[in-house]
PDB file of N, CA and C in Angstrom:
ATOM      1  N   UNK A   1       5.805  11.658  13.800  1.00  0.00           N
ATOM      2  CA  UNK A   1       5.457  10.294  13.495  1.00  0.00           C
ATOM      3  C   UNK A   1       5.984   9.378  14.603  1.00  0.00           C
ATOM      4  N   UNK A   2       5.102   8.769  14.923  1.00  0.00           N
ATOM      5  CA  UNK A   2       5.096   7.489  16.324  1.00  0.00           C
ATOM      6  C   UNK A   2       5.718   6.592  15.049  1.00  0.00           C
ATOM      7  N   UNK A   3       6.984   5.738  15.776  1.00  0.00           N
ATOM      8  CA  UNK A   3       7.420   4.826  13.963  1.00  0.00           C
ATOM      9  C   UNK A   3       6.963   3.633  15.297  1.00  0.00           C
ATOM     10  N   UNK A   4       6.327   3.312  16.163  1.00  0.00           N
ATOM     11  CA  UNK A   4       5.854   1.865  16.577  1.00  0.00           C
ATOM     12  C   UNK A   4       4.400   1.758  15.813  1.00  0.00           C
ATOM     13  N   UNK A   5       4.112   2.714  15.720  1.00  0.00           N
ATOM     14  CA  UNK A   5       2.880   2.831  14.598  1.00  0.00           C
ATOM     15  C   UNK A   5       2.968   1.881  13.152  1.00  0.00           C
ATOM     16  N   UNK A   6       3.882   1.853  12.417  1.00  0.00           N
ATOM     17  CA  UNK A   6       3.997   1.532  11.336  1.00  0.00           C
ATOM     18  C   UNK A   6       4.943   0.165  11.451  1.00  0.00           C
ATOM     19  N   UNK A   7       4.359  -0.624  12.797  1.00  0.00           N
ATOM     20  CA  UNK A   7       5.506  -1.680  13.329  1.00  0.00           C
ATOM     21  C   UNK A   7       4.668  -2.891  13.457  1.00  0.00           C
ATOM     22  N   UNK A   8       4.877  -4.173  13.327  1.00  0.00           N
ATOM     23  CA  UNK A   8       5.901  -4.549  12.495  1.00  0.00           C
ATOM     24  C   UNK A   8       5.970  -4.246  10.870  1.00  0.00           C
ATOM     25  N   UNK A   9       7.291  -4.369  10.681  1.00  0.00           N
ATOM     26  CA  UNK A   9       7.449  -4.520   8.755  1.00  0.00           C
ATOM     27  C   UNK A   9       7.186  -5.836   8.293  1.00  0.00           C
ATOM     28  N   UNK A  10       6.447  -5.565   6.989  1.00  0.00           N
ATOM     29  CA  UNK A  10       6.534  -6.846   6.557  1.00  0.00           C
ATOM     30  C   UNK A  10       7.807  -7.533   6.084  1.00  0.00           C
ATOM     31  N   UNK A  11       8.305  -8.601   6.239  1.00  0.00           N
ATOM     32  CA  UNK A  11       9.523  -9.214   5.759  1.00  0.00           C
ATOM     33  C   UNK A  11      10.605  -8.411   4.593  1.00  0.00           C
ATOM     34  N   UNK A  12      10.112  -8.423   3.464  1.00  0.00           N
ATOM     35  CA  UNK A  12      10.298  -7.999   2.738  1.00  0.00           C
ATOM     36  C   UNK A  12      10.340  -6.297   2.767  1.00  0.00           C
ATOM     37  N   UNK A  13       9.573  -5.639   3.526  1.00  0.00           N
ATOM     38  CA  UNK A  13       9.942  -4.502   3.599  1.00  0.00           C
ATOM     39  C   UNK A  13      11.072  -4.200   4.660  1.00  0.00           C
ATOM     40  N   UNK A  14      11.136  -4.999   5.506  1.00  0.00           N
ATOM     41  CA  UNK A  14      12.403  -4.766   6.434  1.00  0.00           C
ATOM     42  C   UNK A  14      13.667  -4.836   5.614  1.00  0.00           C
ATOM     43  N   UNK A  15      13.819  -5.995   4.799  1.00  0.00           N
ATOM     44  CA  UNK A  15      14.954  -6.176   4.075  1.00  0.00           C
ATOM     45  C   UNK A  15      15.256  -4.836   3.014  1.00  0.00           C
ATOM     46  N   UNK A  16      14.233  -4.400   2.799  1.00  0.00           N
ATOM     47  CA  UNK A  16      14.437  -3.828   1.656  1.00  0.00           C
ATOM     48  C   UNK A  16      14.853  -2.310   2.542  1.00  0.00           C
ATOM     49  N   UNK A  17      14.852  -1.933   3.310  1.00  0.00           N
ATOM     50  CA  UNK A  17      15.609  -0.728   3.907  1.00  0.00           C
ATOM     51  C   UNK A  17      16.655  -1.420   4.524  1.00  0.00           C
ATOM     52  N   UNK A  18      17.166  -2.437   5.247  1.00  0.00           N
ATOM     53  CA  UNK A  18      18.009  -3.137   5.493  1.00  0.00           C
ATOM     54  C   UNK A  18      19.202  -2.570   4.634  1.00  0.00           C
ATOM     55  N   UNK A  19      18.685  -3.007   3.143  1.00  0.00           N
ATOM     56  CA  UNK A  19      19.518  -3.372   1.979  1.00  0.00           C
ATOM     57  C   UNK A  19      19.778  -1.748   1.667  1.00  0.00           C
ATOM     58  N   UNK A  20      19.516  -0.919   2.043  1.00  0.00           N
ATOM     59  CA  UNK A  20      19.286   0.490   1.932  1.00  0.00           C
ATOM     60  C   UNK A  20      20.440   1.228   3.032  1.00  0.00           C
ATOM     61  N   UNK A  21      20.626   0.540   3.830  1.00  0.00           N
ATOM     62  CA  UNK A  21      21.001   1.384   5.524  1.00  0.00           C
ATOM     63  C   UNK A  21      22.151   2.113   4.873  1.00  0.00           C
ATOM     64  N   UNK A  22      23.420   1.220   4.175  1.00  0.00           N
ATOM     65  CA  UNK A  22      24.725   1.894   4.121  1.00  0.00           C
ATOM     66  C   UNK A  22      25.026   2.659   3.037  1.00  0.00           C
ATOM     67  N   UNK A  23      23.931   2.324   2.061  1.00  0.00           N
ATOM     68  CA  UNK A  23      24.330   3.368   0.617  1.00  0.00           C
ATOM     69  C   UNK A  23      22.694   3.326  -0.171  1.00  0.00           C
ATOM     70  N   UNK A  24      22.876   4.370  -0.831  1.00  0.00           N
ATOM     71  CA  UNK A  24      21.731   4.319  -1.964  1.00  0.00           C
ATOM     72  C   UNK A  24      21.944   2.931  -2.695  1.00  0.00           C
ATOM     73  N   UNK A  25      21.201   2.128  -3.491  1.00  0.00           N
ATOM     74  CA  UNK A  25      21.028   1.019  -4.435  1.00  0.00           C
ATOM     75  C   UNK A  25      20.224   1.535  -5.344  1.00  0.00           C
ATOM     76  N   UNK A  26      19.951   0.772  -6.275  1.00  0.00           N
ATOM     77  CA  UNK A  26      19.605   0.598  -7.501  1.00  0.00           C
ATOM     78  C   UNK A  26      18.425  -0.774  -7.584  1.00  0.00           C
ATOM     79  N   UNK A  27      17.443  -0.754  -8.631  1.00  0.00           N
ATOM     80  CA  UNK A  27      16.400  -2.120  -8.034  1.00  0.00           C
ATOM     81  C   UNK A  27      17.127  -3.134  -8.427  1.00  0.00           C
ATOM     82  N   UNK A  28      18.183  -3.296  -9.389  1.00  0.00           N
ATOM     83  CA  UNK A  28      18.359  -5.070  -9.533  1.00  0.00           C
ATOM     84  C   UNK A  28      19.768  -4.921  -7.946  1.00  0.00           C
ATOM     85  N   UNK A  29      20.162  -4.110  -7.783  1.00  0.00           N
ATOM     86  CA  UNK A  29      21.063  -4.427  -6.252  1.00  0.00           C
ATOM     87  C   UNK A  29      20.278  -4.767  -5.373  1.00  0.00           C
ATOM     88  N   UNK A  30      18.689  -4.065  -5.328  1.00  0.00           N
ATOM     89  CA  UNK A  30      17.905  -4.321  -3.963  1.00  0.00           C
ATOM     90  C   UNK A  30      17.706  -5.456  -3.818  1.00  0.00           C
ATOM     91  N   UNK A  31      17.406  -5.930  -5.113  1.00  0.00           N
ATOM     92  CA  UNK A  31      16.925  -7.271  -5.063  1.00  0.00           C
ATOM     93  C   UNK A  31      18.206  -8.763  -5.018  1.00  0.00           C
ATOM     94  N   UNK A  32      19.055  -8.108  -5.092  1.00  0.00           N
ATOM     95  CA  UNK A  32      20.048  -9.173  -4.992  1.00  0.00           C
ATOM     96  C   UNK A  32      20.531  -9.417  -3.255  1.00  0.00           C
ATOM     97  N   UNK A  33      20.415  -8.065  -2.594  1.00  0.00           N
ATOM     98  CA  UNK A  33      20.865  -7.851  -1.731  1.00  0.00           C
ATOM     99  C   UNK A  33      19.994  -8.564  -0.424  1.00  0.00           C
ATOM    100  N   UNK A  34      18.696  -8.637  -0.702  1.00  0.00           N
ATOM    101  CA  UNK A  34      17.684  -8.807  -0.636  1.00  0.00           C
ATOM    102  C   UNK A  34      17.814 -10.437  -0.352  1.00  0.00           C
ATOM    103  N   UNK A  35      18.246 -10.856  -1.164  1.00  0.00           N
ATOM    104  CA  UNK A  35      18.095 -12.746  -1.227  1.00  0.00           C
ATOM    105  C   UNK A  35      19.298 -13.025  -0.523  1.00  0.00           C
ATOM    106  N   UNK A  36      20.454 -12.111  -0.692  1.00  0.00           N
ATOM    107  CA  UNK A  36      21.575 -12.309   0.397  1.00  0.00           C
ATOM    108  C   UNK A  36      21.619 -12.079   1.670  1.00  0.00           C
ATOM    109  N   UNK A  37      20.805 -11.043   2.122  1.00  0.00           N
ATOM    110  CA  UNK A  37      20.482 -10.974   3.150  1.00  0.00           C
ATOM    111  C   UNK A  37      19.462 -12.035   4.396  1.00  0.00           C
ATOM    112  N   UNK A  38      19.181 -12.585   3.551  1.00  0.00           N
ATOM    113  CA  UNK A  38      17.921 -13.177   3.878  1.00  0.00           C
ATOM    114  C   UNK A  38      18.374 -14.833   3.595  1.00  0.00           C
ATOM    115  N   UNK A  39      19.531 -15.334   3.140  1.00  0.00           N
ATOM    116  CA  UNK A  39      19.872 -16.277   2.730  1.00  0.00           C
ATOM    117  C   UNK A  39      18.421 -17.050   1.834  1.00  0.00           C
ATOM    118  N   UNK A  40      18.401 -16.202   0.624  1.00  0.00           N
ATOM    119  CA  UNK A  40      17.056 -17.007  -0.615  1.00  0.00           C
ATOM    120  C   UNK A  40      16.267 -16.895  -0.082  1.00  0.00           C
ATOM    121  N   UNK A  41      15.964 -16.744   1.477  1.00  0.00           N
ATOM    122  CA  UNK A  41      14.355 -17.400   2.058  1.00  0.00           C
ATOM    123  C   UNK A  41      13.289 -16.049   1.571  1.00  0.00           C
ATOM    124  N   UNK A  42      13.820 -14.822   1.055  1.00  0.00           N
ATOM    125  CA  UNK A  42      12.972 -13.449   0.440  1.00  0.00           C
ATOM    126  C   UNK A  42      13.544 -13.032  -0.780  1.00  0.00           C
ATOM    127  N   UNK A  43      12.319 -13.856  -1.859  1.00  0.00           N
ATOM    128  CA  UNK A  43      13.201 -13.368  -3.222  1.00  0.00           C
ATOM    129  C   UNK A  43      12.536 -12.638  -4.045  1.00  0.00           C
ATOM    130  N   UNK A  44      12.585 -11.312  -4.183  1.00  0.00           N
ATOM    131  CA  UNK A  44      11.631  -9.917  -4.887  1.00  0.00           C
ATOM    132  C   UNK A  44      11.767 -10.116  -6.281  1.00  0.00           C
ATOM    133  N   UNK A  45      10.430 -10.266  -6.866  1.00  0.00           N
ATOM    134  CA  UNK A  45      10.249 -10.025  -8.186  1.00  0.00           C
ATOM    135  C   UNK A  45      10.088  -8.729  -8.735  1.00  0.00           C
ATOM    136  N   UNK A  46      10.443  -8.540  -9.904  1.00  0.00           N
ATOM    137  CA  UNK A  46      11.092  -7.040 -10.317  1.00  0.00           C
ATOM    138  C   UNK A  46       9.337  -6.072  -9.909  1.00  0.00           C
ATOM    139  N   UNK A  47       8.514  -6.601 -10.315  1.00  0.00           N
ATOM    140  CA  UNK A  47       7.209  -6.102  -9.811  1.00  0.00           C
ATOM    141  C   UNK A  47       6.705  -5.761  -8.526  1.00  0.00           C
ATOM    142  N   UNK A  48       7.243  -7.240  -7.681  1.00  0.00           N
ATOM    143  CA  UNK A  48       6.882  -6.812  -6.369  1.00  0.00           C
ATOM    144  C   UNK A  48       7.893  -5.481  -5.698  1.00  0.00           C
ATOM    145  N   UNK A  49       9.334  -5.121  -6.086  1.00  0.00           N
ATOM    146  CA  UNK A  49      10.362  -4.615  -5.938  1.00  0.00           C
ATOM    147  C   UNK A  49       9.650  -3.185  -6.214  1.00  0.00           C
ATOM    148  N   UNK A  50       9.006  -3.090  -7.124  1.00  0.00           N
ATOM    149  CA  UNK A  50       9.091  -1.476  -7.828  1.00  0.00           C
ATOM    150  C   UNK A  50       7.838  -0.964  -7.281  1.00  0.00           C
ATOM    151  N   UNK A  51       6.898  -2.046  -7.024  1.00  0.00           N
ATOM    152  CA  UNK A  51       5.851  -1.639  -5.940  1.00  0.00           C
ATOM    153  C   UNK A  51       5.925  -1.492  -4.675  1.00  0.00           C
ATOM    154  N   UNK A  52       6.920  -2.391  -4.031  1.00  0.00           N
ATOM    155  CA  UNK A  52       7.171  -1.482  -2.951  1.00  0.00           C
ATOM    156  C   UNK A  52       8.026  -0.459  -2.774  1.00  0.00           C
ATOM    157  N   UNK A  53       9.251  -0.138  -3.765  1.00  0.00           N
ATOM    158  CA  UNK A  53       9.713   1.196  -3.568  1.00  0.00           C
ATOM    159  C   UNK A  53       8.510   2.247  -4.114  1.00  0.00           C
ATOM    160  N   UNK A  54       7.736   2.358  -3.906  1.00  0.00           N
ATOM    161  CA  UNK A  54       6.765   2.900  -4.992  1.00  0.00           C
ATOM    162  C   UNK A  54       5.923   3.564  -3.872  1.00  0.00           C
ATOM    163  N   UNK A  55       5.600   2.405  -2.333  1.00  0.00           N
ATOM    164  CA  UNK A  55       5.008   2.477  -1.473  1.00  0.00           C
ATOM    165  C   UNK A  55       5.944   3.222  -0.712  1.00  0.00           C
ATOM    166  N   UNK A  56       6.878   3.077  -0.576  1.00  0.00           N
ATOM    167  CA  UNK A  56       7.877   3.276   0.322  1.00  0.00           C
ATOM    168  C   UNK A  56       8.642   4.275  -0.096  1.00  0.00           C
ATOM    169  N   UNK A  57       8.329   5.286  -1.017  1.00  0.00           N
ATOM    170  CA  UNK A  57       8.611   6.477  -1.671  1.00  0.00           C
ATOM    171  C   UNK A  57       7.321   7.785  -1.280  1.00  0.00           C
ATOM    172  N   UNK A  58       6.413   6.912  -1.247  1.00  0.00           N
ATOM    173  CA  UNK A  58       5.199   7.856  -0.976  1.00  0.00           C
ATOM    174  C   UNK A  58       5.042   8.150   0.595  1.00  0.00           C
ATOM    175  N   UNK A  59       5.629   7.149   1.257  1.00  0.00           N
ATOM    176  CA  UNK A  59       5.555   6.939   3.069  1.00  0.00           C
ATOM    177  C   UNK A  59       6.578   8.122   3.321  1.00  0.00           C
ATOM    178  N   UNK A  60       7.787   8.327   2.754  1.00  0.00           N
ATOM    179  CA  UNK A  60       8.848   9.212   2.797  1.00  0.00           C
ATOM    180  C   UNK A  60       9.955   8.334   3.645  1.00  0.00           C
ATOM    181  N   UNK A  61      10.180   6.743   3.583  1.00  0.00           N
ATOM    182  CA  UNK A  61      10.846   6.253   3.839  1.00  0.00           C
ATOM    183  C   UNK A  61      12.100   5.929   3.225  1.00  0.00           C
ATOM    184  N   UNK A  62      12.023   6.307   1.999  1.00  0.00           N
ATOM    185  CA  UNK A  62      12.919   6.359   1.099  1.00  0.00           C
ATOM    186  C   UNK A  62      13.376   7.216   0.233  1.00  0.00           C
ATOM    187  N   UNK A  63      14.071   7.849  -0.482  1.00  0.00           N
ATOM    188  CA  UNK A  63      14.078   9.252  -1.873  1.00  0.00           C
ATOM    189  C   UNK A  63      15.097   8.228  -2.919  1.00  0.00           C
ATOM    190  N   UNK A  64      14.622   8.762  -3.974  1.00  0.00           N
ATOM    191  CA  UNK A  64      14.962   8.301  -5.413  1.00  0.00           C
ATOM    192  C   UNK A  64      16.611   9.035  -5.098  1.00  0.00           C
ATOM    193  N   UNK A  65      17.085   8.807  -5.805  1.00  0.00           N
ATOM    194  CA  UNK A  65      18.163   9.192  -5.880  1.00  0.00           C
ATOM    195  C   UNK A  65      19.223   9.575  -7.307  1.00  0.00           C
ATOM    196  N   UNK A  66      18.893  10.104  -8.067  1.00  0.00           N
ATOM    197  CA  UNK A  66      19.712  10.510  -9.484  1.00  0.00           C
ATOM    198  C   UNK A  66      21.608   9.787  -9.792  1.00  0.00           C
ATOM    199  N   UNK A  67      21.426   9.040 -10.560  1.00  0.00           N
ATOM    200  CA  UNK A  67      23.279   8.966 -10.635  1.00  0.00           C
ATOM    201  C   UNK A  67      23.567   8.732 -12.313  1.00  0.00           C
ATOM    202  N   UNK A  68      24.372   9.582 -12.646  1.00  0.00           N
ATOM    203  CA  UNK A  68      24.723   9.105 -13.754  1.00  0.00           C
ATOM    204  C   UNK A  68      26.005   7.961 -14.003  1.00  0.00           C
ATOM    205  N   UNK A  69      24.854   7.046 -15.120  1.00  0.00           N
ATOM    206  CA  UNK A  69      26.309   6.277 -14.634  1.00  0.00           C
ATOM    207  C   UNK A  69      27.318   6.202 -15.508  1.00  0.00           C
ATOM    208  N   UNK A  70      28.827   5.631 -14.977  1.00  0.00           N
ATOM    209  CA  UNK A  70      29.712   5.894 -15.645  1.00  0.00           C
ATOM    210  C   UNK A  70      30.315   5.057 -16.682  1.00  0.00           C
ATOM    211  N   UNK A  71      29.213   4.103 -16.967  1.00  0.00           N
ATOM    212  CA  UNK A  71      29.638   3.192 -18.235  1.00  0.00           C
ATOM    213  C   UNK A  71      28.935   3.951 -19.707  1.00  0.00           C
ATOM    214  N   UNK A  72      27.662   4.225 -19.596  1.00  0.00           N
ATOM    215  CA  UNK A  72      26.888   4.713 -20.768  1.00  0.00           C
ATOM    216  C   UNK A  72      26.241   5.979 -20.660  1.00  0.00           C
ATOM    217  N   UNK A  73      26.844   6.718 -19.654  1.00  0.00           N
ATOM    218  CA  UNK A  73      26.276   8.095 -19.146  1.00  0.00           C
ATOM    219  C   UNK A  73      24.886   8.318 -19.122  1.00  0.00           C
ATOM    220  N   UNK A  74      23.796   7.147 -19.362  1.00  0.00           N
ATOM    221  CA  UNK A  74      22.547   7.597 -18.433  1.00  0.00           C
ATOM    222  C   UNK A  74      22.357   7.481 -17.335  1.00  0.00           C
ATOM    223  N   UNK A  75      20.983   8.107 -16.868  1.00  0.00           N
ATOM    224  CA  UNK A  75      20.565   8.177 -16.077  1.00  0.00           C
ATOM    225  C   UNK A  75      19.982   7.263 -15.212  1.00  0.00           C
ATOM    226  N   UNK A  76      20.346   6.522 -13.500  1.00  0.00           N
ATOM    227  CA  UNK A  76      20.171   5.446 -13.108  1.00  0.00           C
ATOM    228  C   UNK A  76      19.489   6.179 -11.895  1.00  0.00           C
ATOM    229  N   UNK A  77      18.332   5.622 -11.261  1.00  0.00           N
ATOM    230  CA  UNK A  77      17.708   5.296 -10.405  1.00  0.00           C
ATOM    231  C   UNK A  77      18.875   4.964  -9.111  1.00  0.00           C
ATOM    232  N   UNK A  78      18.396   5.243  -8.113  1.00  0.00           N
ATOM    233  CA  UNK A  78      18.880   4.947  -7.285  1.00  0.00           C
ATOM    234  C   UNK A  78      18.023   5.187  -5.400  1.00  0.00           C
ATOM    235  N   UNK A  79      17.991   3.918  -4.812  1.00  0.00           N
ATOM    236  CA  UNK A  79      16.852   4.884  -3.760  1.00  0.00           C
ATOM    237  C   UNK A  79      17.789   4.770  -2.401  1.00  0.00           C
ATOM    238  N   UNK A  80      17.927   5.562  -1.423  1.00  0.00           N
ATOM    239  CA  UNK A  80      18.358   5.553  -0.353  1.00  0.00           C
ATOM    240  C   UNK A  80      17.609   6.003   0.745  1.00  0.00           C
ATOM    241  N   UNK A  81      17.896   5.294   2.052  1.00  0.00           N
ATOM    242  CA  UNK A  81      16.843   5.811   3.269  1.00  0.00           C
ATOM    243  C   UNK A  81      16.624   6.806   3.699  1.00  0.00           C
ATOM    244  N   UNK A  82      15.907   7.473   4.011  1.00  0.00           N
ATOM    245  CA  UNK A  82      15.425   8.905   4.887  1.00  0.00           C
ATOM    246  C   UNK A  82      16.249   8.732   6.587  1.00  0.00           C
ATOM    247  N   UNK A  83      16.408   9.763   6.808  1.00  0.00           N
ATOM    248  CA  UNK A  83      15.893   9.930   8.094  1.00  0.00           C
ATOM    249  C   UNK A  83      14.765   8.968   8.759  1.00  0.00           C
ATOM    250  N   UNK A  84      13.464   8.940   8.438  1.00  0.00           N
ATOM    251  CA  UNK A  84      12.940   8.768   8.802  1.00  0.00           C
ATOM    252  C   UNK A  84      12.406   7.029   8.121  1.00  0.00           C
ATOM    253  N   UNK A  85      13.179   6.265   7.494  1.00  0.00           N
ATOM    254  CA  UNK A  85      13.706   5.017   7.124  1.00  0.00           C
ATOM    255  C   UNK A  85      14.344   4.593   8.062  1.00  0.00           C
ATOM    256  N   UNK A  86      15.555   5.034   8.100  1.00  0.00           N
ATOM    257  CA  UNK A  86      16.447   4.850   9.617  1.00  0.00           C
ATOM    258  C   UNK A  86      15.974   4.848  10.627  1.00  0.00           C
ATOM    259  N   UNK A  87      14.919   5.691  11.447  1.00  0.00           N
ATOM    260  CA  UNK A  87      14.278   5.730  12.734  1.00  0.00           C
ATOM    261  C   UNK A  87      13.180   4.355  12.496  1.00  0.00           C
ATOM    262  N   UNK A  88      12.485   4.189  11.602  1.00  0.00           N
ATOM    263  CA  UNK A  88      11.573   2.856  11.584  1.00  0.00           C
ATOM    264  C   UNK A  88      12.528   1.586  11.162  1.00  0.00           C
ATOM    265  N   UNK A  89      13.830   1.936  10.530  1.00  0.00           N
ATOM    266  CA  UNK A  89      14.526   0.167  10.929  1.00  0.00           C
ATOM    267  C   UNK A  89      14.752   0.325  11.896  1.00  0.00           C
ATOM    268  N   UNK A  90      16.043   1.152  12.703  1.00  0.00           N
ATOM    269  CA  UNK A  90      15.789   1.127  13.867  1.00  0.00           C
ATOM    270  C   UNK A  90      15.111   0.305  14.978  1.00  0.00           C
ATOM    271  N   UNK A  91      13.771   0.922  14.716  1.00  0.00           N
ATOM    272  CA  UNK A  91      12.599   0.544  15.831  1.00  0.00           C
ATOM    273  C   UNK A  91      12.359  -0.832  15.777  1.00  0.00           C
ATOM    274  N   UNK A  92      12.576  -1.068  14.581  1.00  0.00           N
ATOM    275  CA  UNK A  92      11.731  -2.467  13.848  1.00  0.00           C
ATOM    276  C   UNK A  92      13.288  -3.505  14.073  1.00  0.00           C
ATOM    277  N   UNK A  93      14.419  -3.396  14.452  1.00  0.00           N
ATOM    278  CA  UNK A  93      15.519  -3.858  14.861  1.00  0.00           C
ATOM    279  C   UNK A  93      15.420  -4.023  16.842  1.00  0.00           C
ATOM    280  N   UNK A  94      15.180  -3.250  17.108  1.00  0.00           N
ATOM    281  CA  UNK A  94      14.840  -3.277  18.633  1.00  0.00           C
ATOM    282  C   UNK A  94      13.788  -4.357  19.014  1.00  0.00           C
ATOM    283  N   UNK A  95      12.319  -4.064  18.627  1.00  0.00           N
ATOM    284  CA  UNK A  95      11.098  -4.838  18.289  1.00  0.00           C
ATOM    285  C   UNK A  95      11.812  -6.034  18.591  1.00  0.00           C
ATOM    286  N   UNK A  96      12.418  -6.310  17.170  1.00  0.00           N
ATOM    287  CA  UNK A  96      12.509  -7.958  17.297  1.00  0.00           C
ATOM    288  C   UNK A  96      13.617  -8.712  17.980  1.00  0.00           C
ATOM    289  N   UNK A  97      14.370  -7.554  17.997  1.00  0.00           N
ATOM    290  CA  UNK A  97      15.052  -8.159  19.900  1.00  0.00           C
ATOM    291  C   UNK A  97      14.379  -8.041  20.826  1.00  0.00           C
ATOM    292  N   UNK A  98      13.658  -7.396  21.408  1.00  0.00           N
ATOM    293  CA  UNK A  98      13.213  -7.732  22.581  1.00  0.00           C
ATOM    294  C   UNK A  98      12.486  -9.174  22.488  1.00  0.00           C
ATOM    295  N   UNK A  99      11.755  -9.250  21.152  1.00  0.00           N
ATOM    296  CA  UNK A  99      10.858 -10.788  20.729  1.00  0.00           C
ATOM    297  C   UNK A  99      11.646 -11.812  20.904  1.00  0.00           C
ATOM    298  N   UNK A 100      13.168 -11.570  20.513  1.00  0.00           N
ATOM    299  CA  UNK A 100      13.846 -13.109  20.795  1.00  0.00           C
ATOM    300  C   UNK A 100      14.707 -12.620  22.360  1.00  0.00           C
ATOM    301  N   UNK A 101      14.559 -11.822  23.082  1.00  0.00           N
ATOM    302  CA  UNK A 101      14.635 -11.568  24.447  1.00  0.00           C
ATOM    303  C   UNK A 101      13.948 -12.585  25.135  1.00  0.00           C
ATOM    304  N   UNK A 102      12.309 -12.289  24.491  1.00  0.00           N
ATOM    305  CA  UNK A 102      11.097 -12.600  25.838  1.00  0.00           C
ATOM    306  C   UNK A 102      11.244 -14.181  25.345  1.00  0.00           C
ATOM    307  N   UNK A 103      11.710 -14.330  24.294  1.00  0.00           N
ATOM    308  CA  UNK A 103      11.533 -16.286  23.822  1.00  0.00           C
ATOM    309  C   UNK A 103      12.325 -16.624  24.337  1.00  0.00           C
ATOM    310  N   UNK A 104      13.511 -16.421  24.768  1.00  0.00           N
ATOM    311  CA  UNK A 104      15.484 -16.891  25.034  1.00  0.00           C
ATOM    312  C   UNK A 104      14.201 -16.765  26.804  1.00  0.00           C
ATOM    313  N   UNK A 105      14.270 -16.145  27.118  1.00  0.00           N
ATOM    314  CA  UNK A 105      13.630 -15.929  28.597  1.00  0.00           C
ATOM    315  C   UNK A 105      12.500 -16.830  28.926  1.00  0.00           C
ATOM    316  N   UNK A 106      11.397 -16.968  28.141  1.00  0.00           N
ATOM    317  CA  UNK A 106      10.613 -18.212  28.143  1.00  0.00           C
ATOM    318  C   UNK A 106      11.345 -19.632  28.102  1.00  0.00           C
ATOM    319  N   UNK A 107      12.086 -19.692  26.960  1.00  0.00           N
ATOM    320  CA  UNK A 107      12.495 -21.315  26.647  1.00  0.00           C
ATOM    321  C   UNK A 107      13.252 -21.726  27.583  1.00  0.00           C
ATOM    322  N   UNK A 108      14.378 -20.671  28.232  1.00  0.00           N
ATOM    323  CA  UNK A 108      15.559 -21.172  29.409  1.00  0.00           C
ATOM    324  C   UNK A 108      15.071 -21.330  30.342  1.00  0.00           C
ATOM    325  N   UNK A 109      13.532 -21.095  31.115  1.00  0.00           N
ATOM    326  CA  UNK A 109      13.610 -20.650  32.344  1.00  0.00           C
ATOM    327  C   UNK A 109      13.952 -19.475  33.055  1.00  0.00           C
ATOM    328  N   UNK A 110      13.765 -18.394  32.130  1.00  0.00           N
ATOM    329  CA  UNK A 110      14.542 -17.208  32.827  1.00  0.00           C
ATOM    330  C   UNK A 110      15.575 -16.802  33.014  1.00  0.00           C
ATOM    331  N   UNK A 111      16.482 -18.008  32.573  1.00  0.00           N
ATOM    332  CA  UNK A 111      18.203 -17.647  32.209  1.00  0.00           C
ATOM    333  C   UNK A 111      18.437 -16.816  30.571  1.00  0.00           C
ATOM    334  N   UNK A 112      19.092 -16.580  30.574  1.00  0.00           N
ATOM    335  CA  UNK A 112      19.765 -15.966  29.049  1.00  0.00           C
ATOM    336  C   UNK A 112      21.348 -16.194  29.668  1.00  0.00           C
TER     337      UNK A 112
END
């Protein structure tokens, strides 16, 4: 898989592996993490949330993840990045540096 292929992410899907990079989550963490990250300006409704892990489960950008939890001993959801999650933030982290590269380089005159 070419991951400039599947480049750019949409907003919301960037965040949402973002919110993914350092640990598995859970959907009401994604979504909190999500508006923190983003300071409010990306705020996932539990629908839009479960549809895109939904998308982003089938891409193999993500795996469910099993945890039992330790307040009421069921069973909790949990999704964390692939391999191959990591190589498309990654890419999609580079991308948009070079974008505020070539702007910092346009707006100064060629200084940075």
């Amino acid at each position: 898989m070419n991951a400039n292929d599947e480049l750019p992410l949409t907003e919301a899907t960037f965040y949402i592996l973002l919110s993914l990079a350092e640990e598995p989550q859970h959907g009401y963490a994604i979504m909190k993490q999500v508006g923190s990250l983003s300071n409010d300006r990306v705020k996932l409704s539990t629908g839009t949330l479960y549809g895109a892990l939904k998308r982003l489960l089938g891409k193999g950008w993500i795996s469910r993840v099993e945890e039992i939890s330790p307040i009421d001993g069921r069973d909790r959801k949990q999704y964390a990045l692939t391999e191959v999650g990591h190589t498309l933030l990654a890419a999609e982290i580079r991308r948009m540096e070079d974008l505020v590269r070539v702007a910092r380089l346009n707006q100064l005159g060629g200084e940075i």
